[in-house]
N, C-alpha and C. Protein backbone atom coordinates (compact mmCIF):
# COMPACT_ATOMS: atom_id res chain seq x y z
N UNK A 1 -13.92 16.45 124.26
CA UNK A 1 -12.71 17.13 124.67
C UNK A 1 -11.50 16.29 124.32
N UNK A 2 -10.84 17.10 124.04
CA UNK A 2 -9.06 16.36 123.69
C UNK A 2 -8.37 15.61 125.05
N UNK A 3 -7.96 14.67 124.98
CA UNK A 3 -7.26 14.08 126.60
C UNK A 3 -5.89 14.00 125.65
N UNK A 4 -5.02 14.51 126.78
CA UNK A 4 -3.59 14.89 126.88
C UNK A 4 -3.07 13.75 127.28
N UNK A 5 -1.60 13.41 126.55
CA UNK A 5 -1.13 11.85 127.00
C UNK A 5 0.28 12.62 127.95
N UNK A 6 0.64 13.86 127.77
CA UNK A 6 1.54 14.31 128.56
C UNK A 6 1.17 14.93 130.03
N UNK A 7 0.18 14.57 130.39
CA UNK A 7 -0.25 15.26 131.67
C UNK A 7 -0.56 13.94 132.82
N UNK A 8 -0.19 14.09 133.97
CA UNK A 8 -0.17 12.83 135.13
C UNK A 8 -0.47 13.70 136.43
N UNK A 9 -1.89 13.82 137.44
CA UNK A 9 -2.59 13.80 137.85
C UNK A 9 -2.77 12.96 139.24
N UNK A 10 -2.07 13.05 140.49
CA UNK A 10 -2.36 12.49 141.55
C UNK A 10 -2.47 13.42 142.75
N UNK A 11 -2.96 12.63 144.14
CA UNK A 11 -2.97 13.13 145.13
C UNK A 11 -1.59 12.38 146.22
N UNK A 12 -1.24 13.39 146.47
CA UNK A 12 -0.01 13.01 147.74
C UNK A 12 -0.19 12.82 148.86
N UNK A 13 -0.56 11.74 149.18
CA UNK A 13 -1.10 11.56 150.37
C UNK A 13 0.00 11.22 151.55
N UNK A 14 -0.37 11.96 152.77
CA UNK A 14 0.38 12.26 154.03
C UNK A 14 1.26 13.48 153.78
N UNK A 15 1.11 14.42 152.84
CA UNK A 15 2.01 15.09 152.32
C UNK A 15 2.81 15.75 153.67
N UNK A 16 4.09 15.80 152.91
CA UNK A 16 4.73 17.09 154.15
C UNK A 16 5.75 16.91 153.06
N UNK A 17 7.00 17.77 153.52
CA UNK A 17 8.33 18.51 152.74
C UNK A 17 8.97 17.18 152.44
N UNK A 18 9.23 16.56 152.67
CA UNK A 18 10.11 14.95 152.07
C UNK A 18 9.10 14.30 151.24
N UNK A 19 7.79 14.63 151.19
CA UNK A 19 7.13 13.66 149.74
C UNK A 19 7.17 14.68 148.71
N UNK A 20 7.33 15.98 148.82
CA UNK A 20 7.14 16.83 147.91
C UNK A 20 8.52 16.58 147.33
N UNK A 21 9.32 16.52 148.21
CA UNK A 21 10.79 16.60 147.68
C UNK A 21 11.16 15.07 146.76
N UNK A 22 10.57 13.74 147.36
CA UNK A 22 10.74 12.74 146.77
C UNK A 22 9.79 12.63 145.12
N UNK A 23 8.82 13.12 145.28
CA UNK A 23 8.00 13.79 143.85
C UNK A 23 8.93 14.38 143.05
N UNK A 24 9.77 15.65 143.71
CA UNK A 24 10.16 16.56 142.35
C UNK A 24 11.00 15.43 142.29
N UNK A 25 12.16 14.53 142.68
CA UNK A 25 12.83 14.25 142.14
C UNK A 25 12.38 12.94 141.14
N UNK A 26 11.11 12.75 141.37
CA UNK A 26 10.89 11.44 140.35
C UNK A 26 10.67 11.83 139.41
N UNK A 27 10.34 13.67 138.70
CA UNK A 27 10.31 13.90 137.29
C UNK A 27 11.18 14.92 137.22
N UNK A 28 12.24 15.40 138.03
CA UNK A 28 13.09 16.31 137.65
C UNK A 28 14.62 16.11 137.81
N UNK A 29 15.79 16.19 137.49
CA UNK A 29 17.09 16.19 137.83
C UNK A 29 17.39 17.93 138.52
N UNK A 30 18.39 18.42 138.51
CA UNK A 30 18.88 19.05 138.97
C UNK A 30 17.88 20.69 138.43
N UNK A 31 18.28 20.33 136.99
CA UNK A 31 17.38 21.83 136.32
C UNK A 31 16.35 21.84 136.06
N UNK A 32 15.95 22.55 137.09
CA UNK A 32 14.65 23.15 137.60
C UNK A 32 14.39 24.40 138.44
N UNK A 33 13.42 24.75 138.45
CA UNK A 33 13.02 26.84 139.00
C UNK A 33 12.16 26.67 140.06
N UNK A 34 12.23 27.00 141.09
CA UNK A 34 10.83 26.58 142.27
C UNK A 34 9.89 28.36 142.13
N UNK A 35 8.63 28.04 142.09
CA UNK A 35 7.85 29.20 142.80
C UNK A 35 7.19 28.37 143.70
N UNK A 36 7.44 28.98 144.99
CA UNK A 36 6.45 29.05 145.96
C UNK A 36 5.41 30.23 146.74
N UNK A 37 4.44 29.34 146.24
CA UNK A 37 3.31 30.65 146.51
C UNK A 37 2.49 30.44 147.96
N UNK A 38 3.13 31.25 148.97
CA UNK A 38 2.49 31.41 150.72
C UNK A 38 1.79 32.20 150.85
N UNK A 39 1.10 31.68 151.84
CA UNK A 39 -0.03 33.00 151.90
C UNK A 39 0.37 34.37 152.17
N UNK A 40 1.62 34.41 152.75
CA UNK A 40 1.70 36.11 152.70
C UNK A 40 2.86 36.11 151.79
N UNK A 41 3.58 35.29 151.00
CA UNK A 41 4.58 36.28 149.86
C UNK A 41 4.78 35.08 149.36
N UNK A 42 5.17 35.57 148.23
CA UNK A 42 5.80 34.53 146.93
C UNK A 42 7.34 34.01 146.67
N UNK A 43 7.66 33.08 146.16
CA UNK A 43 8.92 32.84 146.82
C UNK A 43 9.37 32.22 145.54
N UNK A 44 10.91 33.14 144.90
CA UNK A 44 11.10 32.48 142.72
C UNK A 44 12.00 32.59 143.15
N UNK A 45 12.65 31.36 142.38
CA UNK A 45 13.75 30.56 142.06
C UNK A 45 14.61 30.05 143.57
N UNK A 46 13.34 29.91 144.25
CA UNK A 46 14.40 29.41 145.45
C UNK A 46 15.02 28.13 145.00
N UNK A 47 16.20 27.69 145.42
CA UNK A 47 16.76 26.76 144.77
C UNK A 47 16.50 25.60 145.92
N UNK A 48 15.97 25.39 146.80
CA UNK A 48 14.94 24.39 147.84
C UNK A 48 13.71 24.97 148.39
N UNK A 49 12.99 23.52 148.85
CA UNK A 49 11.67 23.60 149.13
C UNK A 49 11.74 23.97 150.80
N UNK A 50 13.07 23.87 151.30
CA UNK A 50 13.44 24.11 152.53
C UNK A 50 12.40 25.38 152.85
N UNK A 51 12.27 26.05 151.72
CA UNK A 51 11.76 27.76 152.54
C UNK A 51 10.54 27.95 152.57
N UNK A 52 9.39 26.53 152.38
CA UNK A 52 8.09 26.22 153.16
C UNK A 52 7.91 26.48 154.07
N UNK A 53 9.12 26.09 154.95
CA UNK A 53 8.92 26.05 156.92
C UNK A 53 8.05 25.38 157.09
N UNK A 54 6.47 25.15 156.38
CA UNK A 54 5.26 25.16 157.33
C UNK A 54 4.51 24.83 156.10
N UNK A 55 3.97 23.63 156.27
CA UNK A 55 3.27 23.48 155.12
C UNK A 55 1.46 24.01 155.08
N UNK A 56 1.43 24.37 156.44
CA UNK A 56 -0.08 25.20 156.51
C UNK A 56 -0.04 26.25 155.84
N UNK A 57 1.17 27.17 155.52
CA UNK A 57 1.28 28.08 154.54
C UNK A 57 0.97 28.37 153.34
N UNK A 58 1.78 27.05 152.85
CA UNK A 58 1.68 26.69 151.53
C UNK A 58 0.25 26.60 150.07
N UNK A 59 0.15 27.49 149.10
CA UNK A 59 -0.29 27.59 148.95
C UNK A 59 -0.36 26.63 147.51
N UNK A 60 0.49 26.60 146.75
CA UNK A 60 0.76 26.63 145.89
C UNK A 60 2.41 26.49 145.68
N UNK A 61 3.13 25.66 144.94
CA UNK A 61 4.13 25.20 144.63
C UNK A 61 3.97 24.63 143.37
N UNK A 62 5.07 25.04 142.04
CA UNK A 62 5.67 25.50 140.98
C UNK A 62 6.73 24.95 140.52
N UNK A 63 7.25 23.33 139.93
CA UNK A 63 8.78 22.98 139.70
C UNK A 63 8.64 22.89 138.60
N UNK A 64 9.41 23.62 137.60
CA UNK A 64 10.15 23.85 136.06
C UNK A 64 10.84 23.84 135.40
N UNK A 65 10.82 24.09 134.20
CA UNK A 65 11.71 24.06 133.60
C UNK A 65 11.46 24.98 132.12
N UNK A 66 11.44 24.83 130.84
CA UNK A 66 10.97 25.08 129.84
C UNK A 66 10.21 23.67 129.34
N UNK A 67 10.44 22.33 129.92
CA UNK A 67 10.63 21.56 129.00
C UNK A 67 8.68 21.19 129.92
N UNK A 68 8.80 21.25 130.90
CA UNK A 68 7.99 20.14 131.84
C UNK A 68 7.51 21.41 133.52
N UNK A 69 6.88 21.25 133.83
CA UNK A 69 6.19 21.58 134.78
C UNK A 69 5.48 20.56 135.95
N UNK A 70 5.78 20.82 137.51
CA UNK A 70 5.35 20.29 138.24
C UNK A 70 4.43 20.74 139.34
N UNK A 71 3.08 20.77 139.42
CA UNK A 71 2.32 21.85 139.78
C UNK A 71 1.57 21.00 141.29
N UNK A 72 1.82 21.64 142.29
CA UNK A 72 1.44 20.72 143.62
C UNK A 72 0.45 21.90 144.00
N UNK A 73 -1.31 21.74 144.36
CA UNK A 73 -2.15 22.75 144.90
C UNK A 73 -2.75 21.74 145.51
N UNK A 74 -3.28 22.42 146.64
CA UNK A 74 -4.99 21.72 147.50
C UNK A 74 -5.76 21.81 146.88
N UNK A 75 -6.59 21.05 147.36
CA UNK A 75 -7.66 20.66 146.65
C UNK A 75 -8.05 19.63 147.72
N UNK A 76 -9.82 19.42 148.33
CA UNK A 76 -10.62 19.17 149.71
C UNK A 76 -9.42 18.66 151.03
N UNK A 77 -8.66 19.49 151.34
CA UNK A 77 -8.04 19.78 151.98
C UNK A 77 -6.52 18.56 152.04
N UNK A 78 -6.57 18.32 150.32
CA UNK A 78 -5.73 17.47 150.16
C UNK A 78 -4.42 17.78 149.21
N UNK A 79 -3.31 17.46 149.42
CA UNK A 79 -2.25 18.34 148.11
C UNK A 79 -2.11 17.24 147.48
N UNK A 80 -2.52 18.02 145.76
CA UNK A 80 -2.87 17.60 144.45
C UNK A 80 -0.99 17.85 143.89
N UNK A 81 -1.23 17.10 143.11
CA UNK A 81 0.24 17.71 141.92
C UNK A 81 -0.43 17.48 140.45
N UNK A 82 0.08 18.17 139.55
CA UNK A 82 0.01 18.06 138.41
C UNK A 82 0.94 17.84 137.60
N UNK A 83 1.44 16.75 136.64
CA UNK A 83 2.39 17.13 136.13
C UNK A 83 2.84 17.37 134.52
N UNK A 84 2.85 18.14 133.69
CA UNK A 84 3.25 18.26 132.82
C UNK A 84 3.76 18.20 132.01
N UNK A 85 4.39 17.71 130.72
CA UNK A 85 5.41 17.08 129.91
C UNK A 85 5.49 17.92 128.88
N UNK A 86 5.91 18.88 128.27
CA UNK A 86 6.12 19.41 127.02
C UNK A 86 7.34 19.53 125.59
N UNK A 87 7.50 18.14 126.07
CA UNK A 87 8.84 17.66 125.22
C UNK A 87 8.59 17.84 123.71
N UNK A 88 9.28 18.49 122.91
CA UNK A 88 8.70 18.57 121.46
C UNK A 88 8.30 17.28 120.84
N UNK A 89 8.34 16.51 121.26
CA UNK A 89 7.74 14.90 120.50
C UNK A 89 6.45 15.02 121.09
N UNK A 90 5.96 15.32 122.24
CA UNK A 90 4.49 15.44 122.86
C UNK A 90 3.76 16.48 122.77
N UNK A 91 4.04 17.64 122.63
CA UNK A 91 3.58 19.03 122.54
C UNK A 91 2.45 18.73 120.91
N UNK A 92 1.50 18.45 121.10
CA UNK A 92 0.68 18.26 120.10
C UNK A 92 -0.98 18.87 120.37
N UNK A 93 -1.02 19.92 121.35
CA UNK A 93 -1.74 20.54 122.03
C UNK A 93 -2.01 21.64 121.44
N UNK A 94 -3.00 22.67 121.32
CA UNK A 94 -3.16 24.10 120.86
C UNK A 94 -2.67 24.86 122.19
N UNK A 95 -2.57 25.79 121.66
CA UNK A 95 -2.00 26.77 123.20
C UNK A 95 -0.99 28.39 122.91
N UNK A 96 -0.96 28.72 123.53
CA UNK A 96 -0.75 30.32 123.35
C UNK A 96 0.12 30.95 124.68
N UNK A 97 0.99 31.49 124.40
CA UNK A 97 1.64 32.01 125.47
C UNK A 97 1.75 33.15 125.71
N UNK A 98 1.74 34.17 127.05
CA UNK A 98 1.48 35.15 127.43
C UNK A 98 2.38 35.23 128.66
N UNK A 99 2.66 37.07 128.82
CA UNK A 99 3.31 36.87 130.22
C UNK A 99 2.44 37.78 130.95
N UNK A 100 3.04 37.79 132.66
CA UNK A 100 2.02 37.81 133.38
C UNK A 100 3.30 38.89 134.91
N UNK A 101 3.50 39.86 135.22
CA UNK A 101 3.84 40.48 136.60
C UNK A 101 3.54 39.39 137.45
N UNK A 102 5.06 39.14 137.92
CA UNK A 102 4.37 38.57 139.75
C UNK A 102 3.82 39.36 140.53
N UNK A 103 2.93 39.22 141.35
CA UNK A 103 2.19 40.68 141.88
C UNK A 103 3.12 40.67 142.83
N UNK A 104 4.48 40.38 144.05
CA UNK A 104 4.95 41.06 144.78
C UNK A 104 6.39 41.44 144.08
N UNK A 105 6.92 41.12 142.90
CA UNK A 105 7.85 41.91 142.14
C UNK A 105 7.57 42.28 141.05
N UNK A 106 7.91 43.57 140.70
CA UNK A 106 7.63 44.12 139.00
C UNK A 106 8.59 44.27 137.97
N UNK A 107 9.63 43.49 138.70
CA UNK A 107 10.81 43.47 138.05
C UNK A 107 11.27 42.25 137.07
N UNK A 108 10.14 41.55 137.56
CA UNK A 108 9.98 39.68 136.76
C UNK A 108 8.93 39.68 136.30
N UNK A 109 8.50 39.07 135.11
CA UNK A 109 7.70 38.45 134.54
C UNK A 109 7.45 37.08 134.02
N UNK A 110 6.38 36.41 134.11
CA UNK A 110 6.29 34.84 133.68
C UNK A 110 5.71 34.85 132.67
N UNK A 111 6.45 34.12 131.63
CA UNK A 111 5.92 33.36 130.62
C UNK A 111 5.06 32.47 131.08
N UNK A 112 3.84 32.72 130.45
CA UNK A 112 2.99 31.60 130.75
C UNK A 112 2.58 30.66 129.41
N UNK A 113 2.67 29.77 129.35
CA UNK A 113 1.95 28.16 128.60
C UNK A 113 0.61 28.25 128.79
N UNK A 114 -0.60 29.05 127.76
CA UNK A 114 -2.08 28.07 128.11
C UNK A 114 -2.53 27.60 127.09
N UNK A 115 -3.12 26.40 127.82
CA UNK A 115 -3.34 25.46 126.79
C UNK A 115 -5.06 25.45 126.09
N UNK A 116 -4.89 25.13 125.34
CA UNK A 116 -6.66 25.27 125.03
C UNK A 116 -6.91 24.13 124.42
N UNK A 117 -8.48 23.86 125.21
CA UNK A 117 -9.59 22.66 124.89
C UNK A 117 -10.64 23.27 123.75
N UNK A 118 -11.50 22.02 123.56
CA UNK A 118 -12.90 22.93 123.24
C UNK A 118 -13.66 21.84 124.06
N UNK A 119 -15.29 22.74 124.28
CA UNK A 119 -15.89 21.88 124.91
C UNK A 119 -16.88 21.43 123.42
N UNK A 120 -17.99 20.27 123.82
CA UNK A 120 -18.71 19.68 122.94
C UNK A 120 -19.37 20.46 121.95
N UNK A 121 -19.51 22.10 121.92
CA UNK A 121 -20.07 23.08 121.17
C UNK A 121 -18.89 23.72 120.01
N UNK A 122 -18.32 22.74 120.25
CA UNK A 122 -16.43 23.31 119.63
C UNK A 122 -15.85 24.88 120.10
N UNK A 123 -16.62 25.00 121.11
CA UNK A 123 -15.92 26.56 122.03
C UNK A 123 -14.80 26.53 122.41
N UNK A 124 -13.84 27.39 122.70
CA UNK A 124 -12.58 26.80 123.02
C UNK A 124 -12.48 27.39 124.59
N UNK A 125 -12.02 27.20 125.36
CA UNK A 125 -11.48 27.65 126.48
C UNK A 125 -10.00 26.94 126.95
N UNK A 126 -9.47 28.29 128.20
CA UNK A 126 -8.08 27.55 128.47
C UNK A 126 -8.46 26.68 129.51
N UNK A 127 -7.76 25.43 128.93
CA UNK A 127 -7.66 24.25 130.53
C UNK A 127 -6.60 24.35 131.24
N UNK A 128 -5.30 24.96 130.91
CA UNK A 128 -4.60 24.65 131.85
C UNK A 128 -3.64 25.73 131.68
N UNK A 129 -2.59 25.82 132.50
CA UNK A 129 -1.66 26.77 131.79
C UNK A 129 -0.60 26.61 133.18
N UNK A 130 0.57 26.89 132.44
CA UNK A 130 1.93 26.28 133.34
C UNK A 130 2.98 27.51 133.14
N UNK A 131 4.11 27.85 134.12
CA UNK A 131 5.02 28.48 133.66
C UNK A 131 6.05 28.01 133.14
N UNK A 132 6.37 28.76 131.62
CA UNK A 132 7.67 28.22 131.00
C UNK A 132 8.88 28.87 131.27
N UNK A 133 9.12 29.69 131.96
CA UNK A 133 10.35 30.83 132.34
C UNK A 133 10.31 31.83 132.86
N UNK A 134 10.48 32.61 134.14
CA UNK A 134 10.65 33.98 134.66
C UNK A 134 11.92 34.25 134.22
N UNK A 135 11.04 35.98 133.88
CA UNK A 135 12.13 36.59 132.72
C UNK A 135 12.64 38.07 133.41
N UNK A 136 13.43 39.05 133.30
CA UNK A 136 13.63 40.28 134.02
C UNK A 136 12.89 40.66 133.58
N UNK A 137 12.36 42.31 133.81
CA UNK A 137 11.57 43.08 132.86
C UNK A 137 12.69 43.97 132.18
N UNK A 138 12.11 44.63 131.13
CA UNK A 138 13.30 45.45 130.67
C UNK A 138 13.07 46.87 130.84
């Protein structure tokens, strides 16, 4: 398999709303897009993480850009981040982009980034895939 030199991989430990917030800011400045995904609704382009409330909610959290992606999920009851780099000097990856309906608006759509591996049979599958932009629909 191909290993990615633009991708960084930790667990946040003690997490709550001020490490998430001290994270985005160690790979993001100002421009950036939040999705937050709760268990009962989805939450684009909030411009803070303020609208967690509750991090038992939290399902899934989304910081972007076009350039870079910051992807925070659970995982054994621990919040993971992922982070992404797609700067044209690093982008040396195969991959294909597609968009995708948010399922509680039909009025937006996401560009999605997936990236593709192969495994040892030279099969390809997607490993990963990030959002590069919510777009209106037309």
């Amino acid at each position: 398999m191909n290993e990615s030199k633009n991708i960084h991989t930790e667990i946040l430990e003690n997490a709550d709303i001020e490490k998430i917030k001290e994270t985005i800011e160690k790979y993001f400045d100002d421009n950036y897009f939040l999705l937050i995904d709760k268990i009962n609704k989805i939450i684009v382009n909030a411009k803070t993480i303020d609208k967690i409330e509750n991090m038992k909610y939290l399902k899934e959290l989304r910081v972007f850009n076009k350039d870079k992606e910051l992807f925070f999920f659970w995982r054994m009851k621990k919040l993971n981040y992922r982070f992404r780099n797609d700067t044209e000097n690093e982008l040396n990856e195969d991959y294909f982009e597609s968009e995708q309906f948010l399922r509680n608006d039909k009025n937006k759509k996401l560009r999605m980034r997936n990236y593709i591996n192969y495994n040892e049979l030279g099969q390809a599958f997607i490993e990963d895939s990030r959002i590069v932009e919510i777009m209106e629909c037309e």
